[in-house]
Each structure stands twice: as C-alpha cells, then as structure tokens.
N, C-alpha and C. Protein backbone atom coordinates (compact mmCIF):
# COMPACT_ATOMS: atom_id res chain seq x y z
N UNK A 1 0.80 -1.19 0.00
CA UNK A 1 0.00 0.00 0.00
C UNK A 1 0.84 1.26 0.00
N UNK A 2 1.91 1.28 -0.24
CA UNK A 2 3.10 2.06 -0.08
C UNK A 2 3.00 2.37 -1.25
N UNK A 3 3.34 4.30 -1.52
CA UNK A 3 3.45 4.76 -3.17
C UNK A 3 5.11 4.24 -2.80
N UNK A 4 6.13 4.50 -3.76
CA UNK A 4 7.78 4.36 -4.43
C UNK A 4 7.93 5.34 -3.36
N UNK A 5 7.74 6.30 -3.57
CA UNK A 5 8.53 7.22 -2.93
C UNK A 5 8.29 7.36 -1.36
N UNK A 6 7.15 6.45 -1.05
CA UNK A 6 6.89 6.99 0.54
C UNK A 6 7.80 6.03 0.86
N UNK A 7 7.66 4.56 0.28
CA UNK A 7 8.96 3.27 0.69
C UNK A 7 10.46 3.50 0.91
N UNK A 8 10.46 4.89 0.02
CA UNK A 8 12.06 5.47 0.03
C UNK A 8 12.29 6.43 1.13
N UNK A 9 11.03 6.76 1.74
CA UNK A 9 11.57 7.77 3.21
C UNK A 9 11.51 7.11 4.48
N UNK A 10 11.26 5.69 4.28
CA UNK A 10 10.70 5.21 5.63
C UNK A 10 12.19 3.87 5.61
N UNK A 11 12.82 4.64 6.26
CA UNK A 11 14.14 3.98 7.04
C UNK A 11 13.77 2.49 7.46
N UNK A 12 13.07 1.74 7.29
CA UNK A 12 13.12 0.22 7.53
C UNK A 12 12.71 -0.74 6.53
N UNK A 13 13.23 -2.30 7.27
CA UNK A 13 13.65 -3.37 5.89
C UNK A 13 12.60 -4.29 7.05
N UNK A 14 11.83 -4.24 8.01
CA UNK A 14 10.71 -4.99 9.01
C UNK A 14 9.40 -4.76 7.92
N UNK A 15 9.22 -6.07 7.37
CA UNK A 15 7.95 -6.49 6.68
C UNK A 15 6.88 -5.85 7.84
N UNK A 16 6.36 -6.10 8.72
CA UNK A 16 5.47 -5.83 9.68
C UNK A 16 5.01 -4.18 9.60
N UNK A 17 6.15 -3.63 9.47
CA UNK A 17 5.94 -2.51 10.28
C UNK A 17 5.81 -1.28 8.66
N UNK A 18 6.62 -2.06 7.53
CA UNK A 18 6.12 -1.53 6.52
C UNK A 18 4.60 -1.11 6.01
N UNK A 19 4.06 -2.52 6.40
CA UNK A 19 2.69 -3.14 6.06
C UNK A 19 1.69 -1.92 6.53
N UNK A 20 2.12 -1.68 8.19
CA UNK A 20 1.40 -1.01 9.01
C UNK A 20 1.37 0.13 8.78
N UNK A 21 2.63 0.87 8.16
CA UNK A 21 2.71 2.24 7.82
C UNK A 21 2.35 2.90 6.37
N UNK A 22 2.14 1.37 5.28
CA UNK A 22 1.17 1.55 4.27
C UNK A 22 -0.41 1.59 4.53
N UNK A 23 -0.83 1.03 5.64
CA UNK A 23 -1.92 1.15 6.19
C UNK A 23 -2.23 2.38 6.43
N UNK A 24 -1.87 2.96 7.63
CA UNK A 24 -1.83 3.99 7.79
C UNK A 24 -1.93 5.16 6.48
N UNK A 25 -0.85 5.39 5.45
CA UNK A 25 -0.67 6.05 4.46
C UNK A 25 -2.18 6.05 3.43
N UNK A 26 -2.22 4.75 2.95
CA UNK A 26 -3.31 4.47 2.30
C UNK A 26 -4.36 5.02 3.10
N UNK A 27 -4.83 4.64 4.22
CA UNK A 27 -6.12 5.43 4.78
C UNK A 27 -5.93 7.64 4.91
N UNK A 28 -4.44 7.72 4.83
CA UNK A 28 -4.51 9.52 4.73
C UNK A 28 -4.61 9.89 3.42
N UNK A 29 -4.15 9.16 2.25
CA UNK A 29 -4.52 9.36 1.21
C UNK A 29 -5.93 9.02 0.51
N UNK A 30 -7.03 8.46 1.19
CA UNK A 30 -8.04 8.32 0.82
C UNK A 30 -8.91 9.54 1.25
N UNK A 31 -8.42 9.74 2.28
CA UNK A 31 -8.99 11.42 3.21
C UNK A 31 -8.17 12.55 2.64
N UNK A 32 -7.21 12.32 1.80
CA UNK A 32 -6.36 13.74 0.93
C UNK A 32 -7.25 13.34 -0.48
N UNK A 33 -7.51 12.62 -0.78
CA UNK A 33 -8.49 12.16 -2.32
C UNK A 33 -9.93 13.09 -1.81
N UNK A 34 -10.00 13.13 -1.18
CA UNK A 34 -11.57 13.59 -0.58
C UNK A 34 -11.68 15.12 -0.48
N UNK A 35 -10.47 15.62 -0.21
CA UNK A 35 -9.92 17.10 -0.31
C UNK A 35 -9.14 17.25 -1.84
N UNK A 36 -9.86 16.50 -2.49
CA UNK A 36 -9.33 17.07 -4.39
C UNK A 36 -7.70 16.91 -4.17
N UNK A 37 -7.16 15.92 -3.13
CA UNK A 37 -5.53 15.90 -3.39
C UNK A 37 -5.21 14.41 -3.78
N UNK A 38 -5.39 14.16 -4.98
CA UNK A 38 -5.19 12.18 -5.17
C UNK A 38 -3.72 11.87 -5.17
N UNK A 39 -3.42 10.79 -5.03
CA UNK A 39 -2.56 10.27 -4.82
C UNK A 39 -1.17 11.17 -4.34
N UNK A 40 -1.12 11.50 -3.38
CA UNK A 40 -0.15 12.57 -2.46
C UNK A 40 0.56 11.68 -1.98
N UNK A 41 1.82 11.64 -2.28
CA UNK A 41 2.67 10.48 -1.25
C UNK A 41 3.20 11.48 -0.34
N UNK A 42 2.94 9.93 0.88
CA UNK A 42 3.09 11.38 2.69
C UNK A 42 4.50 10.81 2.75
N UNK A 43 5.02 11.50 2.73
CA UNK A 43 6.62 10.74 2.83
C UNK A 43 6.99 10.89 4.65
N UNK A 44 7.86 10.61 4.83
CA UNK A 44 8.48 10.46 6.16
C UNK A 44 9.52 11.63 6.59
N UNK A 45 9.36 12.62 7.35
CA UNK A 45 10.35 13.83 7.39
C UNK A 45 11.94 12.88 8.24
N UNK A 46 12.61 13.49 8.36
CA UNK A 46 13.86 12.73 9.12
C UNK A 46 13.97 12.64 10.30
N UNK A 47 12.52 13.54 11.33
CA UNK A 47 12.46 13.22 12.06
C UNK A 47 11.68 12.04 12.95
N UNK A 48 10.76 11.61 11.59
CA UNK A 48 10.06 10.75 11.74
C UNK A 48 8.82 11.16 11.28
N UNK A 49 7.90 12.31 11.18
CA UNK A 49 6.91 13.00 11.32
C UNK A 49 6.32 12.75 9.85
N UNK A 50 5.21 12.71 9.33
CA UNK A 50 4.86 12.51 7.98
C UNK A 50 4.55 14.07 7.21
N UNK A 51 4.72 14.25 6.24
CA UNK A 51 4.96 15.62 5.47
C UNK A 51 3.98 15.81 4.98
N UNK A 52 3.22 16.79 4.90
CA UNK A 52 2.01 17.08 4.67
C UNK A 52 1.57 17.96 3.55
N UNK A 53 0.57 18.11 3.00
CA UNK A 53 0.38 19.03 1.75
C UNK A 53 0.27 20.28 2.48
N UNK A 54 0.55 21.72 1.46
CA UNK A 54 1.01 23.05 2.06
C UNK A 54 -0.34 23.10 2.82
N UNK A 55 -1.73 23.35 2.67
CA UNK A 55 -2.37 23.26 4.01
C UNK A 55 -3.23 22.81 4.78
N UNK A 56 -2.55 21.33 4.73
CA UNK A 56 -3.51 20.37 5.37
C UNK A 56 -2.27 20.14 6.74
N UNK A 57 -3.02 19.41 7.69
CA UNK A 57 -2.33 18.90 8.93
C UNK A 57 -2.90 17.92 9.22
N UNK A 58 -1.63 16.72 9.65
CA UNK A 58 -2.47 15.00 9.84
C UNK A 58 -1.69 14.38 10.35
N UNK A 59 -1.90 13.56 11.09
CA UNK A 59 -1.22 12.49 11.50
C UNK A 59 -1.71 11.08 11.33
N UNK A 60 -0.60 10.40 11.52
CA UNK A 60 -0.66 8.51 11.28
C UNK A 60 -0.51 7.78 12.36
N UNK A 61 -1.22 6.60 12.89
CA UNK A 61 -1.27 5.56 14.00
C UNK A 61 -1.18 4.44 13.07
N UNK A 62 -0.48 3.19 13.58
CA UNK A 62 -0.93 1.96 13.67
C UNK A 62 -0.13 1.12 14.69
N UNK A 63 -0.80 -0.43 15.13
CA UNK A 63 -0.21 -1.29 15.68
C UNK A 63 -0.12 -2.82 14.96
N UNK A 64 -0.28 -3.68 15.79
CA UNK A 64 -0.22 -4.65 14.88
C UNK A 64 -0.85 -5.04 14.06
N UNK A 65 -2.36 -4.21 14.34
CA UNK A 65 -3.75 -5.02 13.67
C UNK A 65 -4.73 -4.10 13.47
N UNK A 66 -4.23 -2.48 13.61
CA UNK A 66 -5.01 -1.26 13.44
C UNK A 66 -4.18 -0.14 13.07
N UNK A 67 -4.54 0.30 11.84
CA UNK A 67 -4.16 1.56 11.38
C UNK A 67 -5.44 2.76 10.91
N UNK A 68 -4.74 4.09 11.46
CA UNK A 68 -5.36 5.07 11.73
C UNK A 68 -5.15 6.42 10.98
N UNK A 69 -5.69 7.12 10.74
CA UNK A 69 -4.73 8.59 10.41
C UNK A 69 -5.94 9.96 10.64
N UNK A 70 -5.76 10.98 10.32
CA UNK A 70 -6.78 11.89 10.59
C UNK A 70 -6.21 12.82 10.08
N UNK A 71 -7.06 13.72 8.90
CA UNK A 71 -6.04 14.80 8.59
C UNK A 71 -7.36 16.56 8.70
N UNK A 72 -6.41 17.58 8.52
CA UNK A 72 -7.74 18.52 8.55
C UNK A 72 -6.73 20.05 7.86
N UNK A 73 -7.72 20.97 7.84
CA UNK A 73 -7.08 22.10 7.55
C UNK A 73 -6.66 23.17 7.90
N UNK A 74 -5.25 23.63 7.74
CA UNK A 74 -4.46 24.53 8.37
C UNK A 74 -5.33 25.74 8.93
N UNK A 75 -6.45 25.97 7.95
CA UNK A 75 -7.32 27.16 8.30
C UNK A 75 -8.11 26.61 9.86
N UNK A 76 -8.62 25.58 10.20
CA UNK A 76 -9.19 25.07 11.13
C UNK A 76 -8.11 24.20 12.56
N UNK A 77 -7.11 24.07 12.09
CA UNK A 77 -6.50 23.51 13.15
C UNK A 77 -4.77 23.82 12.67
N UNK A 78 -4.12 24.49 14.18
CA UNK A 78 -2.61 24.22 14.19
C UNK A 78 -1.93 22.88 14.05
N UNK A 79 -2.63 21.87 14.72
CA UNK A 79 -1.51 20.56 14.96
C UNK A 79 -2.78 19.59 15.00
N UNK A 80 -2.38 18.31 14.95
CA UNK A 80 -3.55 16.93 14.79
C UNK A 80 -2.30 16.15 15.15
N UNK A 81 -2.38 15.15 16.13
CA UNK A 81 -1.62 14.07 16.12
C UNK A 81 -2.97 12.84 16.85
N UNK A 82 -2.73 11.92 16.42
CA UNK A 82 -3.44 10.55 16.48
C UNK A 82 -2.54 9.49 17.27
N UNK A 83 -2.98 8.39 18.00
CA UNK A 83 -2.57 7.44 18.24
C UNK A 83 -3.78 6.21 18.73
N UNK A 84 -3.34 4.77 18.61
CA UNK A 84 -3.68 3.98 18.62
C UNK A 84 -3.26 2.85 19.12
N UNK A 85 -4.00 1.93 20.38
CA UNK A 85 -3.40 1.30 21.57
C UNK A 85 -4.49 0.08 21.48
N UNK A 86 -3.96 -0.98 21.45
CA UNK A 86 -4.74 -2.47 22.30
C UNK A 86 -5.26 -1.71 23.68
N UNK A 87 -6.87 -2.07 23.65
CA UNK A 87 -7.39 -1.90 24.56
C UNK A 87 -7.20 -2.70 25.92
N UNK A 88 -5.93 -2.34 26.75
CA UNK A 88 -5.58 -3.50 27.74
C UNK A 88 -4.54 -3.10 28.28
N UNK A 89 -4.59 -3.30 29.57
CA UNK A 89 -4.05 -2.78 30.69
C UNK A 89 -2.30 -2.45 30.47
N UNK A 90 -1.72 -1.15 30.34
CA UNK A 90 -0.81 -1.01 30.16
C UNK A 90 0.28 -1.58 31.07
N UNK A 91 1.36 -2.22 30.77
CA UNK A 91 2.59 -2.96 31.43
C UNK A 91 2.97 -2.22 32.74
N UNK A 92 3.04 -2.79 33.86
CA UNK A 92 3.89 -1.96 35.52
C UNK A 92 4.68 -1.05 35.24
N UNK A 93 5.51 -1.81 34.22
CA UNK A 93 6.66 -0.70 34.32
C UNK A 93 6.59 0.46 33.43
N UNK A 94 5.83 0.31 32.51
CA UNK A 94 5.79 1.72 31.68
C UNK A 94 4.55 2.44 32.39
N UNK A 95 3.70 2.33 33.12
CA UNK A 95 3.23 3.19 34.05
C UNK A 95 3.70 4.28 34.34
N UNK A 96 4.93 3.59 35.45
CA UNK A 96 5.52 4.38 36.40
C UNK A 96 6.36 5.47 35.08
N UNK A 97 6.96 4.83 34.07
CA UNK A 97 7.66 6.31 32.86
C UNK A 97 6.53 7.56 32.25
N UNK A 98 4.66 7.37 32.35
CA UNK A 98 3.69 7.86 31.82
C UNK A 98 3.00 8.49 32.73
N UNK A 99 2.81 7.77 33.91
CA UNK A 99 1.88 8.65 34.75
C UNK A 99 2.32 9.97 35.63
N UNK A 100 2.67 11.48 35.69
CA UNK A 100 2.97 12.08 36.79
C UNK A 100 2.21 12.80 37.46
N UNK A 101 2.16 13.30 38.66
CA UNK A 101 1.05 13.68 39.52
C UNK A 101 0.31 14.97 39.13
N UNK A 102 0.94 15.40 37.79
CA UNK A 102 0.22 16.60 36.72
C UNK A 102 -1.38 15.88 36.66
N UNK A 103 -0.65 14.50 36.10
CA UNK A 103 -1.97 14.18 35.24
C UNK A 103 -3.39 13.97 35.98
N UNK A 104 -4.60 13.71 35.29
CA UNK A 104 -5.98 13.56 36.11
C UNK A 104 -6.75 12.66 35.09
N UNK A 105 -6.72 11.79 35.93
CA UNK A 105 -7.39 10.60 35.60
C UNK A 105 -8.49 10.03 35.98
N UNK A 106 -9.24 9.54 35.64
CA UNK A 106 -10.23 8.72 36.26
C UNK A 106 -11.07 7.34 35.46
N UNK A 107 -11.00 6.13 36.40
CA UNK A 107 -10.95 4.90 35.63
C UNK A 107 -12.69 5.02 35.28
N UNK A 108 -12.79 5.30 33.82
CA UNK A 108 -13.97 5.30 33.40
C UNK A 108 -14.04 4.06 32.79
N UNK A 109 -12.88 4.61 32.01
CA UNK A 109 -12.65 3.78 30.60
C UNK A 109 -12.58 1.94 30.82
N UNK A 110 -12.57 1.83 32.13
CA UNK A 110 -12.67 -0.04 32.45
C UNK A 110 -11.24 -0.30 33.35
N UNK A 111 -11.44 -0.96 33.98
CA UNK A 111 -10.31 -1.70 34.81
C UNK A 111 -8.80 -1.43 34.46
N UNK A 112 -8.19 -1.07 34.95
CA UNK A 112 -6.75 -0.20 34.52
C UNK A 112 -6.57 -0.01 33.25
N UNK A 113 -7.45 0.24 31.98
CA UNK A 113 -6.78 1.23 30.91
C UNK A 113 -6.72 2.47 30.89
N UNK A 114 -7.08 3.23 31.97
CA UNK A 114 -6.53 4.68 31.90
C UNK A 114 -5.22 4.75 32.06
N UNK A 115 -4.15 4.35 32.78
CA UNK A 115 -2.96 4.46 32.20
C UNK A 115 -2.53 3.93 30.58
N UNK A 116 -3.61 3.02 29.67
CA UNK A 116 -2.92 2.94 28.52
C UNK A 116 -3.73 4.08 27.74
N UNK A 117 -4.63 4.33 28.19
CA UNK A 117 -5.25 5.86 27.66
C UNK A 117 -4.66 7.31 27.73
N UNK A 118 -3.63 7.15 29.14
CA UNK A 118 -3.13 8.15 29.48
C UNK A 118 -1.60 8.04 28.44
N UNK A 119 -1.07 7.01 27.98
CA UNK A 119 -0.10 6.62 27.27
C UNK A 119 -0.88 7.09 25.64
N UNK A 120 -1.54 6.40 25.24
CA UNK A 120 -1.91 7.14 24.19
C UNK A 120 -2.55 8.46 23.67
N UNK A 121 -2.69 9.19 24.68
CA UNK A 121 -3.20 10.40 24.81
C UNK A 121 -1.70 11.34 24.91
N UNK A 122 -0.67 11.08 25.08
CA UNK A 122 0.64 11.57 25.64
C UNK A 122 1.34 11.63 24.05
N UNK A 123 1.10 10.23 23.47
CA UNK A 123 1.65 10.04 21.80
C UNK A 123 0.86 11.32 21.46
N UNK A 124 -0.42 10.80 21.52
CA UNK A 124 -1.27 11.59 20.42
C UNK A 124 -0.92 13.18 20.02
N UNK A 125 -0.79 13.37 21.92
CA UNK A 125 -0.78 15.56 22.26
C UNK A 125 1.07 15.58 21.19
N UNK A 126 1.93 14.17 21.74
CA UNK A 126 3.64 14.58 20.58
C UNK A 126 3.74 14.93 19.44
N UNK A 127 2.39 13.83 18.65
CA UNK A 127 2.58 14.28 17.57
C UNK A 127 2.11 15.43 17.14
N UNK A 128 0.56 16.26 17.75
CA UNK A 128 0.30 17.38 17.14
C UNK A 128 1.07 18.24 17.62
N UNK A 129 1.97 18.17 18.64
CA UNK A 129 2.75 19.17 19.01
C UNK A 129 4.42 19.63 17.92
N UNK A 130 4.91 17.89 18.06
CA UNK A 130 6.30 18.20 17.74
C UNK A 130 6.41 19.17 16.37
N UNK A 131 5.58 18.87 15.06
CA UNK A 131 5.71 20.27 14.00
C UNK A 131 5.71 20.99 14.08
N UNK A 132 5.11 22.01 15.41
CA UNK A 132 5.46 22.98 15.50
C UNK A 132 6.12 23.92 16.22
N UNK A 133 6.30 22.85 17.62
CA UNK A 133 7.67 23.39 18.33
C UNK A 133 9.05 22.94 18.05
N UNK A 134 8.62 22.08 17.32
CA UNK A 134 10.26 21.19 16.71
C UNK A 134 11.66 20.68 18.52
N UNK A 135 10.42 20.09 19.59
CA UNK A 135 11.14 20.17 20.47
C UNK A 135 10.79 18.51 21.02
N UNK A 136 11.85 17.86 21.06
CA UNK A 136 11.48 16.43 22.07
C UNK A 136 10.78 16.50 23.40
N UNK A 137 9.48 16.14 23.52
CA UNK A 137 8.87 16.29 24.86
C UNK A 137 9.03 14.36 25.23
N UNK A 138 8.97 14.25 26.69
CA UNK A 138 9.30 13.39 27.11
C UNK A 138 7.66 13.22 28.03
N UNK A 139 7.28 12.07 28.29
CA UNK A 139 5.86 11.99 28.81
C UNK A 139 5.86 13.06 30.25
N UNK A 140 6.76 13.41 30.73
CA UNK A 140 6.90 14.23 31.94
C UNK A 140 6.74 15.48 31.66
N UNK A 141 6.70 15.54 30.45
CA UNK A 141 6.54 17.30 29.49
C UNK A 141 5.06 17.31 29.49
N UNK A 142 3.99 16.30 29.31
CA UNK A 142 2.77 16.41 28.69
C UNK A 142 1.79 16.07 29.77
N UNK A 143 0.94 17.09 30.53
CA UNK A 143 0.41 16.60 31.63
C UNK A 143 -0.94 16.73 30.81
N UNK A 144 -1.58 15.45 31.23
CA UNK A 144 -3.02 15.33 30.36
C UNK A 144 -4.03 15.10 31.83
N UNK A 145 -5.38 15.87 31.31
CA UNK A 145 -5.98 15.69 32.29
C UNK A 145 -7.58 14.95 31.17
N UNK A 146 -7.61 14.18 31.60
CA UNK A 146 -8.73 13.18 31.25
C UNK A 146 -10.49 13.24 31.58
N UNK A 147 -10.54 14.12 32.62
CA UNK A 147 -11.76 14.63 33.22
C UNK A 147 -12.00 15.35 31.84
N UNK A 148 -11.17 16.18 31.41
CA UNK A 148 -11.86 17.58 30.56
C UNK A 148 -11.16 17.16 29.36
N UNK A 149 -10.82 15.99 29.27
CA UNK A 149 -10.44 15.53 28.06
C UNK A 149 -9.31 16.98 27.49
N UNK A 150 -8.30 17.00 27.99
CA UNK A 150 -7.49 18.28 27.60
C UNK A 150 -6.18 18.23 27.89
N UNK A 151 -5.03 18.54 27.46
CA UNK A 151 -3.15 18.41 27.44
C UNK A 151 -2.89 20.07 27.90
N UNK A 152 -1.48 19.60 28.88
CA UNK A 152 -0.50 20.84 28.38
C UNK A 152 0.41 20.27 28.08
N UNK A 153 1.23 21.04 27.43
CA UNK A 153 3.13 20.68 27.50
C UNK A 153 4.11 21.79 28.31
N UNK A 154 4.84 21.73 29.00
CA UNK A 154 6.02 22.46 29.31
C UNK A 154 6.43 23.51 27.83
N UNK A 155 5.85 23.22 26.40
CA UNK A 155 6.44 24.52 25.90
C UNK A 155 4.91 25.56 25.25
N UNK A 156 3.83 25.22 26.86
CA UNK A 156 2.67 25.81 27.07
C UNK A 156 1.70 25.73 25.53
N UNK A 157 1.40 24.36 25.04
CA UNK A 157 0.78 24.49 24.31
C UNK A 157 -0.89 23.75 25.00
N UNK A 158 -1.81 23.90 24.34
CA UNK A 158 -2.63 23.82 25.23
C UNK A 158 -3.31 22.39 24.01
N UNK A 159 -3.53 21.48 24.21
CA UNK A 159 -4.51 20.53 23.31
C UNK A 159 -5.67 19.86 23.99
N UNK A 160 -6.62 19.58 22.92
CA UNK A 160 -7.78 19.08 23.04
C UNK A 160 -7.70 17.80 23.06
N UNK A 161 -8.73 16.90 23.41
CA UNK A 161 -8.77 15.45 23.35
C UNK A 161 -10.19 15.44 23.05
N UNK A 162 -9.92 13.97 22.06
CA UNK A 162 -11.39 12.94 21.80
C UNK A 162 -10.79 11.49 21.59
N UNK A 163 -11.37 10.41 22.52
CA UNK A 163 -11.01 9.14 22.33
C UNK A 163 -12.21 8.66 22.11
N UNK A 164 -12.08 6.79 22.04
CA UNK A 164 -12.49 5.80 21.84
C UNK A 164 -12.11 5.05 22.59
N UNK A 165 -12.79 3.83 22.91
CA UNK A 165 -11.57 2.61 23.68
C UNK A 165 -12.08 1.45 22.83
N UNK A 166 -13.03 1.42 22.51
CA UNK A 166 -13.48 -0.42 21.69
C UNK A 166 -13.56 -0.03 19.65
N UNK A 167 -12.73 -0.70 19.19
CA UNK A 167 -12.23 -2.10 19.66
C UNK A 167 -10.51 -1.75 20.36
N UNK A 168 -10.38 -0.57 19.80
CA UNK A 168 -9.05 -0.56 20.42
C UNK A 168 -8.94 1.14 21.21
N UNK A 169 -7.79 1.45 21.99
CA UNK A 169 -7.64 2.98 22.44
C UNK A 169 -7.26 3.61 21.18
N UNK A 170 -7.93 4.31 20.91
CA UNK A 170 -7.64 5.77 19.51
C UNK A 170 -7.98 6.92 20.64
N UNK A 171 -6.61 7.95 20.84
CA UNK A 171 -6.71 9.02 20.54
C UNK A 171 -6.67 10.08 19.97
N UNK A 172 -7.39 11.34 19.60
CA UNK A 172 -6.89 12.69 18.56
C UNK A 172 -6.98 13.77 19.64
N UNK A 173 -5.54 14.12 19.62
CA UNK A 173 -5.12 15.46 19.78
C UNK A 173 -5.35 16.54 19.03
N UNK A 174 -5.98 17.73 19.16
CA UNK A 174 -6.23 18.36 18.09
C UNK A 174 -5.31 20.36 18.62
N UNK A 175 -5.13 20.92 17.98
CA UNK A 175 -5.27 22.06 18.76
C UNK A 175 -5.92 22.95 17.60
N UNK A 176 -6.99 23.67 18.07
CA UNK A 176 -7.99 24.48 16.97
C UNK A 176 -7.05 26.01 16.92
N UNK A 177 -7.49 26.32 15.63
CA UNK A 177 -6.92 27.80 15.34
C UNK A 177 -8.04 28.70 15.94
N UNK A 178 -8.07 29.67 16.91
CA UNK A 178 -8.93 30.38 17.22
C UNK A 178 -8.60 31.77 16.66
C-alpha cells in the first residue's frame, strides 16, 4: 500500500511494520483524495513526522492489527496528532515512565486502561505538538488531564482530546486555530 517514494523515506527493511505504515498512508490518502488531493505520497520527514500538503495537517497511528490517520485544515487547526493502543491494561513498568502527579485521571474507561489511555493520549498531544515546536517532549513534558479531556506541555501548548476505547484505544489530539 506504499506509493515508491513513501517506501524510500521510511528507514526500515521490518515487513510488519512496513505493512502497518502503508496502512496507515493508504487510509490519509483516501482522506487527501476527498480534499481534491489524489494520490499525495506522505513521505516520512527525518524526524520521523509525515509531510504534509502546504495546508492540510495529519497524523498517522498503527499497531499490529489497526491503522489510523486523521487529517484537517491549516485554516481550522494548528496541529492533529493521532494514536492507537490495544485496549488493555498497560505494562507496571511503563506506568511508572507515563503517569505524573500533573496528570488527572479517572478509571472510566474499564479496569486499569486509563494508564494505557493516558499513554496514548501523551503520543497523540507529541505528535500534534512536535511540528510545530520542533522540540522532544518526554511523557513528563505532557500533563493530560482526562476529566476535561485536555493536554499541556512544558512549551505551554494547550490541546484538546477525543477518544475511543473499543475495539481498540484511539486518541486525537487536536489544537484548533482560534
């Protein structure tokens, strides 16, 4: 599902993870077809980030068995980042690297997946963030509060939230142009 040229920005020779990131691609290019942009190859910036048409903004999720993307327009939104999580109780130890006493939580979402909610909500706020501060935030940068469905970061950007949890955790980070 990969155009030539997106296969040529994406630094890996892992069948798996190719697959997943043609997934991904193919579903933003069906939503750039829909905005009169056909076949747009999203190539891969060097920092990892996918490159976008002059003024659209989008991001890409997948895992082993779900791929995601969401894209929208520069006139309506600064940043969009997405992510996507197995609905299921995130591992002990990556807890303790995701959760800090910023954050606000509350187990709605079912028996300990708010920490993997709070983990994918942390991806989601990186990616709409990193294009435009161009700065590595570390989950200790991104305090998400889950009551009001809402992010900060340490370089004071403010984001929105909307999830899902079935069949899997999808979050979108959004931040609106006001």
């Amino acid at each position: 599902m990969l155009l030539a040229k997106e296969r040529h920005s994406i630094p890996t020779t892992n069948l798996q993870r190719l697959k997943a990131s043609g997934a991904a691609r193919y579903i933003a290019r069906g939503l750039l077809a829909k905005e009169g942009l056909s076949e747009f190859p999203i190539l891969r910036a060097s920092a990892g980030e996918p490159v976008w048409p002059r003024n659209i903004v989008g991001s890409l999720a997948h895992d082993d068995e779900v791929a995601v993307a969401a894209i929208g327009s520069v006139q309506d939104f600064l940043g969009l980042g997405i992510d996507v999580e197995p609905a299921t109780p995130l591992p002990i130890d990556i807890q303790s690297l995701v959760r800090t006493s910023a954050d606000k939580t509350e187990d709605t979402f079912g028996t300990g997946l708010f920490d993997h909610v709070l983990f994918c909500a942390k991806e989601a706020v990186y990616k709409a963030v990193y294009p435009l501060d161009r700065v590595i935030l570390n989950y200790d940068d991104i305090s998400v509060d889950l009551t009001t469905q809402s992010a900060t970061t340490t370089t004071g950007r403010r984001v929105q939230l909307a999830s899902c949890m079935s069949p899997r955790i999808i979050v979108l980070a959004y931040i609106p142009r006001v």
